[in-house]
Protein backbone atom coordinates (compact mmCIF):
# COMPACT_ATOMS: atom_id res chain seq x y z
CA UNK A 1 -7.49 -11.98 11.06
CA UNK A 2 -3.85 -11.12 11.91
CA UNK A 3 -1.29 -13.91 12.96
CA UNK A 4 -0.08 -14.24 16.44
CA UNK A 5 3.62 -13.76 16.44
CA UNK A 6 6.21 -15.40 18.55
CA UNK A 7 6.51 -14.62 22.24
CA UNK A 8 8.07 -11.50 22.43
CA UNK A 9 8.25 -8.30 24.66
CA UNK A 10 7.67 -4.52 24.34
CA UNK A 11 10.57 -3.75 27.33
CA UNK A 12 13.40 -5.73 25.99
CA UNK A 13 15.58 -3.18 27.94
CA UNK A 14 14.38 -5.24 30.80
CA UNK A 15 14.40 -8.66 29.90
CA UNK A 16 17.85 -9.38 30.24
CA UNK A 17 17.15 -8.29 34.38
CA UNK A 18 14.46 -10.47 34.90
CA UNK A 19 16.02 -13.52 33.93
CA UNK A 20 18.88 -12.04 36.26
CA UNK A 21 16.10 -11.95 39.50
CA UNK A 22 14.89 -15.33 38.30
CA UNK A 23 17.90 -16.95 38.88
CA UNK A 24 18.59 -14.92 41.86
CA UNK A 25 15.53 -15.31 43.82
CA UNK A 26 13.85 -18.98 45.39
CA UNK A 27 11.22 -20.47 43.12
CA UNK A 28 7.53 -18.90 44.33
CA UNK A 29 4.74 -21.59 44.51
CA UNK A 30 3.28 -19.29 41.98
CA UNK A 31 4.87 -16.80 39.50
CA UNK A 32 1.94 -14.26 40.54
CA UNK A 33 2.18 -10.01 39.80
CA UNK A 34 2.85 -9.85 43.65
CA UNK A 35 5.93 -11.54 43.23
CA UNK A 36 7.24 -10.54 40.00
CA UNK A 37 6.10 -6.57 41.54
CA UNK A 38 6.97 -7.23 45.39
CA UNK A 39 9.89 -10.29 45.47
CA UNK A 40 11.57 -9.34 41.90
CA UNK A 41 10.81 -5.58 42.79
CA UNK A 42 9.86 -4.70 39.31
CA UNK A 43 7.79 -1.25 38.48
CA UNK A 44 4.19 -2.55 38.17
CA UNK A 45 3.49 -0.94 34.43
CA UNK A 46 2.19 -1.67 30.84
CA UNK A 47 5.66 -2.84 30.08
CA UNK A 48 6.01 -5.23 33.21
CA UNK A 49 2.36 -6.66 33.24
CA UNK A 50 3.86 -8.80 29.81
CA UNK A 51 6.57 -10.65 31.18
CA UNK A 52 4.03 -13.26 32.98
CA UNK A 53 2.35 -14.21 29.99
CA UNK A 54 5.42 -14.44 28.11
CA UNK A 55 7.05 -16.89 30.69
CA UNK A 56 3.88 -19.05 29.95
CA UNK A 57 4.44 -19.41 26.59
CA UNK A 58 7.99 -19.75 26.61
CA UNK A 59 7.26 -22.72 28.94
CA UNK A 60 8.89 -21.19 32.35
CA UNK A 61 5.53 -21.34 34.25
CA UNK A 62 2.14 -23.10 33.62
CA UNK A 63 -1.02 -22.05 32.82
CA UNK A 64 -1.65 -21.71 36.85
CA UNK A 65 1.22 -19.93 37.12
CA UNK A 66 3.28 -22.60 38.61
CA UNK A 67 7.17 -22.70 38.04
CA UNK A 68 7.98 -25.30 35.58
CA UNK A 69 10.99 -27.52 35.05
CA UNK A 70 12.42 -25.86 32.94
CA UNK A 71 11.94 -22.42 35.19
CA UNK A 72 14.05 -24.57 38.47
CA UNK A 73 16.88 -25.66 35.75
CA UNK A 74 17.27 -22.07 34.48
CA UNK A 75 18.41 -20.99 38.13
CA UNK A 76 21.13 -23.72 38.28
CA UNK A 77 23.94 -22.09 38.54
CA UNK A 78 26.01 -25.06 36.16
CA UNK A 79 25.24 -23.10 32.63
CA UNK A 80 25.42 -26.07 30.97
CA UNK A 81 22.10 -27.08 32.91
CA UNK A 82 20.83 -23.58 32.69
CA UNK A 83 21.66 -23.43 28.94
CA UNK A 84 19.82 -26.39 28.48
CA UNK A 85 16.83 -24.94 30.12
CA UNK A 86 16.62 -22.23 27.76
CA UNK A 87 17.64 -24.37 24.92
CA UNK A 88 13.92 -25.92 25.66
CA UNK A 89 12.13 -22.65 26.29
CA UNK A 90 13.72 -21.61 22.90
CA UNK A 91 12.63 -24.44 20.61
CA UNK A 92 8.83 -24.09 22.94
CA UNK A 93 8.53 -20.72 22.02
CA UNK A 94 9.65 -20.41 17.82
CA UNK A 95 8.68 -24.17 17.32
CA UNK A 96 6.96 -22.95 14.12
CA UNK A 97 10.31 -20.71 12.69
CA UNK A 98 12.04 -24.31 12.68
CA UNK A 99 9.12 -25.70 10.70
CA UNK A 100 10.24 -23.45 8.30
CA UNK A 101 14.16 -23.25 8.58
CA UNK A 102 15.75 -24.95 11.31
CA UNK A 103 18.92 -23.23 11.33
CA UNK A 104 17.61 -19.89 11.67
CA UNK A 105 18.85 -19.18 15.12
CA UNK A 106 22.52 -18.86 13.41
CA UNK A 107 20.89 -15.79 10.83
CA UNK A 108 22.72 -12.70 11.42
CA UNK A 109 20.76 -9.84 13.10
CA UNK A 110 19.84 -7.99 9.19
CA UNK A 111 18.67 -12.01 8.03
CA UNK A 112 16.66 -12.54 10.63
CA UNK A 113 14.89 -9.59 9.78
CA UNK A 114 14.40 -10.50 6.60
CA UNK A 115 13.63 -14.44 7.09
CA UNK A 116 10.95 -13.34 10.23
CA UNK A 117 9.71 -10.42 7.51
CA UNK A 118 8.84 -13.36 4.76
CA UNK A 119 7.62 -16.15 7.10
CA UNK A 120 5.87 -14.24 9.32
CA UNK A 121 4.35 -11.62 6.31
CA UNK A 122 5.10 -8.82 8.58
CA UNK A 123 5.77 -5.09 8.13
CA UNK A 124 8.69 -4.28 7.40
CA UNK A 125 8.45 -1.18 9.66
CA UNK A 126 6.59 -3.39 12.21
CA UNK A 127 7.43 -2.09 15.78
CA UNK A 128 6.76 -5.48 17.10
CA UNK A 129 9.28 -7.37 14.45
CA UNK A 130 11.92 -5.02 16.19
CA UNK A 131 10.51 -6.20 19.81
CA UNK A 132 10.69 -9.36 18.49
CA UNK A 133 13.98 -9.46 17.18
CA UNK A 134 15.62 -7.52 20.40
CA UNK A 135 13.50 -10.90 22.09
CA UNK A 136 15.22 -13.64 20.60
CA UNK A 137 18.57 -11.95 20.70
CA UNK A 138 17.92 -11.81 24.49
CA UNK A 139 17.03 -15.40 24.82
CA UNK A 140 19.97 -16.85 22.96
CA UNK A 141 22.64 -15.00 25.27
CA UNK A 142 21.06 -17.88 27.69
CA UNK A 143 20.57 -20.71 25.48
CA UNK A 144 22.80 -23.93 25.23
CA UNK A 145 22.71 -24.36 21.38
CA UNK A 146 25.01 -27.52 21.38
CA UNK A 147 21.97 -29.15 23.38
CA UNK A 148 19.56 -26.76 21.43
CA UNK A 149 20.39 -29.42 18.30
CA UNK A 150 19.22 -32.21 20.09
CA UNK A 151 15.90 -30.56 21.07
CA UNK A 152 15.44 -29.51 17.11
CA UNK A 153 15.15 -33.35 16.09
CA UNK A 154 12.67 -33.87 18.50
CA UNK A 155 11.06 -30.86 16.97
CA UNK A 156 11.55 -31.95 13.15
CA UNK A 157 10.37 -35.14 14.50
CA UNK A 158 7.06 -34.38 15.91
CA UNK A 159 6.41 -32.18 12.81
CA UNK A 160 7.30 -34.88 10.33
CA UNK A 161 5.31 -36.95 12.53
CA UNK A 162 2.49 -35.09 12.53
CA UNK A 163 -0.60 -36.40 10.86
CA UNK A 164 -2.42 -34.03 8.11
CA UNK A 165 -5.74 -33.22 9.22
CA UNK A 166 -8.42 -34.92 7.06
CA UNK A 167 -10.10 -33.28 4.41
CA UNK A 168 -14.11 -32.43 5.53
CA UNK A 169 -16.14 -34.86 3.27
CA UNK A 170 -18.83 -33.23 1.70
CA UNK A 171 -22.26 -35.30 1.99
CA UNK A 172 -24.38 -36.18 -0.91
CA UNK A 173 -28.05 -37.71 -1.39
CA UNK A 174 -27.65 -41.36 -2.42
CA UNK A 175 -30.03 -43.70 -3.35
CA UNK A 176 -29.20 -47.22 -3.54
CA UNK A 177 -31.60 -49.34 -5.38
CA UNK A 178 -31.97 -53.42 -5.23
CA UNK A 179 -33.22 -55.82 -7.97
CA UNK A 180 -33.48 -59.43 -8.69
CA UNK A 181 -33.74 -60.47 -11.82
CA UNK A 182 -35.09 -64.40 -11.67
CA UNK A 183 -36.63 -64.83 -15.09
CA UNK A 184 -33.86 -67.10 -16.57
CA UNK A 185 -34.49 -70.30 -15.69
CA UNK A 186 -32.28 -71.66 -13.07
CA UNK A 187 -30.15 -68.44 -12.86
CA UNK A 188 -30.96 -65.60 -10.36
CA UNK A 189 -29.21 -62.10 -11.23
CA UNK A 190 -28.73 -59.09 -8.64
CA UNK A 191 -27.56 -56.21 -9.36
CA UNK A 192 -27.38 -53.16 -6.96
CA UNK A 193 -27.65 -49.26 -8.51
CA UNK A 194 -26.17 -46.20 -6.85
CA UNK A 195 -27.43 -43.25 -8.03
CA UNK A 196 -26.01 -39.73 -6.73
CA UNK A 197 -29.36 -37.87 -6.10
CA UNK A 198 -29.23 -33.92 -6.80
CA UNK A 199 -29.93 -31.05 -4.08
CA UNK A 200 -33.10 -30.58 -4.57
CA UNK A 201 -36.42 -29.97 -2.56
CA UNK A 202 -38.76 -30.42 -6.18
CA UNK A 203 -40.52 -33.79 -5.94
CA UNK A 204 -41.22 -33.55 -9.37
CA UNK A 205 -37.59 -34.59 -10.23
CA UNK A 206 -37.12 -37.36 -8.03
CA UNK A 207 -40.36 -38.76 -9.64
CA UNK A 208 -39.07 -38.41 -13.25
CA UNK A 209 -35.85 -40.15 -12.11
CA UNK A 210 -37.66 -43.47 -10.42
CA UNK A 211 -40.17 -43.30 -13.64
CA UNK A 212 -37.14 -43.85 -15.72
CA UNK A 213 -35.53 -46.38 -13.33
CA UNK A 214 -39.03 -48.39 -13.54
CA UNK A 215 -39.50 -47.92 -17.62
CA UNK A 216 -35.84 -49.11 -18.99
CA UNK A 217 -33.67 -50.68 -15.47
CA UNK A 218 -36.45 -52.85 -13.73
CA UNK A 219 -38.44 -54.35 -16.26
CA UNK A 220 -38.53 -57.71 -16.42
């Protein structure tokens, strides 16, 4: 099964002109196609269709289509607050690039290539590592990278923080056997066996097993 890659887009060409009408146009109570087609006046197309589910995982709008935080500061006009904005979106979107090199938003255009080509096992004729690339070069004309550090420790953080999933234990027959031993005077023994039964469904075996248990363990 392939990986999914990073957000990206096929039109890149057009990228750069819908952040433009984002931060142009009022906030809709939902990011829907009739308002990216109708209110941001984009050609409804293959190309187009994208740029909602993209937003989503970039973190501009929710599941439900509603605009985010992060969506309201991006249309401040202050680009500090603005480059902030995106400075989340950014670190939302390639969380897992940091995990593996959290400087990598300073690689030239050629490394980035090359480090996206070895993390991400990709083609290197890939048509979507070129989308990709074109992507991310888009986003950081918009992104605050001075506050883009402080949102990397919270990212190094959470994955240094992150607990290892546990390892699936693997279930085995047990029996667990009881004895007292009270034939010294005075002096009870108990001893407990565990025995680590095999997977089988012969009966045969199990009775050869207690048979030996009864002959040479629980004799008095």
């Amino acid at each position: 099964m392939a990986k999914e890659l990073p957000p990206y887009v096929s039109a890149t060409g057009l990228l750069q002109e819908l952040f433009k009408k984002i931060q142009e146009a009022p906030p809709p109570s939902r990011f829907s196609q009739d308002f990216l087609f109708t209110n941001l006046k984009f050609n409804k197309s293959g190309s187009t269709i994208p740029f909602i589910p993209f937003l989503k995982r970039i973190g501009f709008i929710s599941n439900d289509g509603t605009p985010t935080e992060i969506y309201k500061q991006f249309r401040n006009p202050d680009i500090k607050i603005s480059g902030n904005a995106m400075a989340q979106a950014f670190t939302i979107a390639y969380k897992d690039l940091y995990s593996r090199n959290e400087y990598w938003h300073k690689l030239s255009k050629e490394d980035l290539k090359n480090f996206l080509v070895e993390k991400l096992e990709l083609d290197t004729k890939n048509e979507a590592l070129k989308k990709l690339i074109s992507t991310i070069e888009t986003l950081k004309k918009y992104t605050d990278f001075e506050n883009l550090s402080q949102k990397l420790n919270e990212v190094v953080t959470e994955l240094e923080n992150k607990e290892p999933e546990p390892e699936p234990q693997v279930k085995k027959n047990t029996a667990k056997i009881s004895h007292q031993d009270d034939s010294i005077d005075s002096i009870n023994l108990s001893y407990t066996i565990n025995l680590n039964l095999p997977e089988t469904s012969d009966i045969a075996v199990f009775n050869a097993i207690f048979k030996s248990l009864k002959e040479h363990l629980l004799k008095k």
